[in-house]
N, C-alpha and C. Protein backbone atom coordinates (compact mmCIF):
# COMPACT_ATOMS: atom_id res chain seq x y z
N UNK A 1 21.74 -94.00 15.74
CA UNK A 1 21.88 -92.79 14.97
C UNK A 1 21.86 -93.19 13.50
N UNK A 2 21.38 -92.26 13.10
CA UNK A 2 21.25 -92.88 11.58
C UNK A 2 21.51 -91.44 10.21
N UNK A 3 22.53 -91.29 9.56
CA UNK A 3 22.73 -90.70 9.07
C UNK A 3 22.65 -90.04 7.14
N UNK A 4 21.84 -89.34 6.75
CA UNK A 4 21.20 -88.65 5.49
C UNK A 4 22.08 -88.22 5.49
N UNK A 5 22.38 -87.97 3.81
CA UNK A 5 22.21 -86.56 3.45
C UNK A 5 21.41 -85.63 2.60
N UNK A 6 21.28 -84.61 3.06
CA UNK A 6 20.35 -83.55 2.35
C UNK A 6 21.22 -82.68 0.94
N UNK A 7 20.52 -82.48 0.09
CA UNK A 7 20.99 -82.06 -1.22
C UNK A 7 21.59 -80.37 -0.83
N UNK A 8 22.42 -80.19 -1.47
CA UNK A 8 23.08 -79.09 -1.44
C UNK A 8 22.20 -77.98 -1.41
N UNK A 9 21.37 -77.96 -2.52
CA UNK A 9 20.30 -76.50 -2.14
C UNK A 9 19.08 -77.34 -1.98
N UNK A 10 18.32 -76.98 -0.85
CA UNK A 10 17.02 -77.90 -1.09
C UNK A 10 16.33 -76.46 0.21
N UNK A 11 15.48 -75.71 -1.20
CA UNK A 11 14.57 -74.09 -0.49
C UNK A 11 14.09 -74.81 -0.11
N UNK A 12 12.90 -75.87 -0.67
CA UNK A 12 11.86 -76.20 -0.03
C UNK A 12 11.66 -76.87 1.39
N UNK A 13 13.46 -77.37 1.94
CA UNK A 13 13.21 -77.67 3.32
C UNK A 13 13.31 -76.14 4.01
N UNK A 14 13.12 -75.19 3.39
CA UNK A 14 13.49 -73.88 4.21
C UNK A 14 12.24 -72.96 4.83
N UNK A 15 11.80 -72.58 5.27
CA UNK A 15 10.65 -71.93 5.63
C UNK A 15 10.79 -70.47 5.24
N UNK A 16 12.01 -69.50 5.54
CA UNK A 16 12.29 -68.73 4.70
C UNK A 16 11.55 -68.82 3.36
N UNK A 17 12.24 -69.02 2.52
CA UNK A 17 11.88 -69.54 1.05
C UNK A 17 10.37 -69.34 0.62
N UNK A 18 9.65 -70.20 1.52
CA UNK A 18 8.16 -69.65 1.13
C UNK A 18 7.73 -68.47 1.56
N UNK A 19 8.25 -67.86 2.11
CA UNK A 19 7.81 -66.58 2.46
C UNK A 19 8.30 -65.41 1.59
N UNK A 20 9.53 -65.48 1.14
CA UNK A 20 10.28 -65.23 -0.05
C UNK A 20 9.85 -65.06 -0.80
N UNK A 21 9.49 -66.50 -1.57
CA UNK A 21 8.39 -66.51 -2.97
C UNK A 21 6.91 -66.19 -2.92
N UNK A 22 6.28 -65.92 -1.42
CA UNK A 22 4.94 -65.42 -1.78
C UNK A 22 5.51 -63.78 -1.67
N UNK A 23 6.09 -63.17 -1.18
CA UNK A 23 6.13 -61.93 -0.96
C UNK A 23 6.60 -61.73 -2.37
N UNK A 24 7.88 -62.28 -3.13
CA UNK A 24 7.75 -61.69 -4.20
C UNK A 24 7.09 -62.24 -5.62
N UNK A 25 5.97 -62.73 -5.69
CA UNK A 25 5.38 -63.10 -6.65
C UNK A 25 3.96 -62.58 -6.21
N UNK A 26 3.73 -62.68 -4.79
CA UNK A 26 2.51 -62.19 -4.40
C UNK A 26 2.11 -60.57 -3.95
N UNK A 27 3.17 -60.09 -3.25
CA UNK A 27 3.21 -59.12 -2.79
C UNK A 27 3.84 -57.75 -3.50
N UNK A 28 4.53 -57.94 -4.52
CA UNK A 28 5.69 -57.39 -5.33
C UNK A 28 5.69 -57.89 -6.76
N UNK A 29 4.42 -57.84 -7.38
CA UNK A 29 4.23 -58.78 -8.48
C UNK A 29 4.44 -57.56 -9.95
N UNK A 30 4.57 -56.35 -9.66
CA UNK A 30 4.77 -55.43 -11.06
C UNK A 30 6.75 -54.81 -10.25
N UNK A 31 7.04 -55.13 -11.10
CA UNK A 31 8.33 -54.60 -10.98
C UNK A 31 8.88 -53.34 -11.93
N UNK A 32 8.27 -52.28 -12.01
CA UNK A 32 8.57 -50.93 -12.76
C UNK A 32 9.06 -49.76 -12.25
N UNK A 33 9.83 -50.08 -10.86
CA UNK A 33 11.00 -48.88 -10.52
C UNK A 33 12.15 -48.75 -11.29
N UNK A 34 12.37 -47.27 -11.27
CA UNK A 34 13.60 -47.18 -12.00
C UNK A 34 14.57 -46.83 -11.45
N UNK A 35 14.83 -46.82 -10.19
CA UNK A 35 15.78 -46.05 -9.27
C UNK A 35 16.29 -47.47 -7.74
N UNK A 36 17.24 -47.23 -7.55
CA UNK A 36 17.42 -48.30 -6.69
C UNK A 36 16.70 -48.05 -4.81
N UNK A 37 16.39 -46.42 -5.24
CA UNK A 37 15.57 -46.29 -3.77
C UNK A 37 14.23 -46.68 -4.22
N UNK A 38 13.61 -46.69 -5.38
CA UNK A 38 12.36 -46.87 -5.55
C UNK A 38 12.07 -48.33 -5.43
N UNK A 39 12.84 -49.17 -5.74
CA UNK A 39 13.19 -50.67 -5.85
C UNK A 39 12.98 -50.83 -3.96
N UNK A 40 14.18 -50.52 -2.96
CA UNK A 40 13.94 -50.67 -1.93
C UNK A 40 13.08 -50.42 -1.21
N UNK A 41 12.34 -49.24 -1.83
CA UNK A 41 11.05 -49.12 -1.24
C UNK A 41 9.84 -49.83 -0.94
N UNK A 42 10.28 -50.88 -2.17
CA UNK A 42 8.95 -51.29 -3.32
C UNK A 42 8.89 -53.04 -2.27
N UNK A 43 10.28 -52.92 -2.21
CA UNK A 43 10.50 -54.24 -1.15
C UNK A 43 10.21 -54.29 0.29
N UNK A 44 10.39 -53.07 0.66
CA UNK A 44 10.04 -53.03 2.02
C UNK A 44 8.48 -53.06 2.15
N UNK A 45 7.91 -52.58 1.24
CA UNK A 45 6.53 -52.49 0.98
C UNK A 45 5.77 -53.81 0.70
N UNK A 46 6.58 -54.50 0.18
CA UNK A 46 6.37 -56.08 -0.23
C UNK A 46 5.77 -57.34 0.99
N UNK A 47 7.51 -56.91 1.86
CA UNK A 47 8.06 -57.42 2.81
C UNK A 47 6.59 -57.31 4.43
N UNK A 48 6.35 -55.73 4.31
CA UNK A 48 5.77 -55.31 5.23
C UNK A 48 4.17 -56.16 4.95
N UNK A 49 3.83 -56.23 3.89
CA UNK A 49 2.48 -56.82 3.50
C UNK A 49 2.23 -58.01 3.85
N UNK A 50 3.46 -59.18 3.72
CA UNK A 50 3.56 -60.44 3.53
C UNK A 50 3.59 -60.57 4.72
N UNK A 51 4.31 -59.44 6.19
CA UNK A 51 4.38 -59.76 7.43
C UNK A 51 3.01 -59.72 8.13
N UNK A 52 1.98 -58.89 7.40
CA UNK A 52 0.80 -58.57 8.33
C UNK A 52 0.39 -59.87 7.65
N UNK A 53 -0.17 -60.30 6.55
CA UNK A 53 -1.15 -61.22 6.47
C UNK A 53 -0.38 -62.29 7.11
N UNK A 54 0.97 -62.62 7.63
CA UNK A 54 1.35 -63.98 8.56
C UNK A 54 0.54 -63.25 9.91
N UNK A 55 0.70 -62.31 10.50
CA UNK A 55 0.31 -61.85 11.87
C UNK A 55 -1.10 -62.33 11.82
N UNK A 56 -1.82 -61.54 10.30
CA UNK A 56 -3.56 -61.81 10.76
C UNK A 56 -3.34 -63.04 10.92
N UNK A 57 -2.70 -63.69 9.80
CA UNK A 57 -3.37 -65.71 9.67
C UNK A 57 -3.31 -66.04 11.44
N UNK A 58 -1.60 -65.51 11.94
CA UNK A 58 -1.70 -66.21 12.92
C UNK A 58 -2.75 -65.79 13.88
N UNK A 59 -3.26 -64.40 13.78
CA UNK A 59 -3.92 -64.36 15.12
C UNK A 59 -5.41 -64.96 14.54
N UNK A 60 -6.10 -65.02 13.82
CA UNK A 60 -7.16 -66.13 13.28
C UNK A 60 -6.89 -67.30 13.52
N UNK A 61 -5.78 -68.05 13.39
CA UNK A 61 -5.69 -69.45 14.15
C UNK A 61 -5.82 -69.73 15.73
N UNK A 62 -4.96 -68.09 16.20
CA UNK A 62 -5.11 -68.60 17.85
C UNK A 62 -6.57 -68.29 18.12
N UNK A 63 -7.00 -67.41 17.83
CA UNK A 63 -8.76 -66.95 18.64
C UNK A 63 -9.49 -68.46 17.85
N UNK A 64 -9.25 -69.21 16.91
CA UNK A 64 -9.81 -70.73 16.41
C UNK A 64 -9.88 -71.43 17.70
N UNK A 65 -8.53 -71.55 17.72
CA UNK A 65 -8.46 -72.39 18.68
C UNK A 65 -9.15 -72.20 20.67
């Protein structure tokens, strides 16, 4: 057994994280709501975008293969 340790915050071992930062830099890139429902909206809208292009990628990798 052999024992590391990993740094207190370390996103980049996180997979989360990249999905995170493409949805909001990619997906959610003008931030001009003024209301906190317009904001949640704006995220779910973000969120929902970033989920289909993982679905297409993945289903383009399986019919690849």
């Amino acid at each position: 057994m052999e024992l590391f340790y990993l740094p207190s915050c370390s996103p980049e071992s996180n997979d989360i994280e990249l999905v995170r930062r493409q949805a909001k830099y990619e997906d959610y890139p003008q931030r001009t709501q003024t209301s906190t429902d317009d904001i949640g909206q704006a995220v779910d809208e973000a969120l929902t975008r970033r989920r289909n292009r993982i679905r297409t990628s993945a289903e383009n990798f399986t019919q690849a293969a």
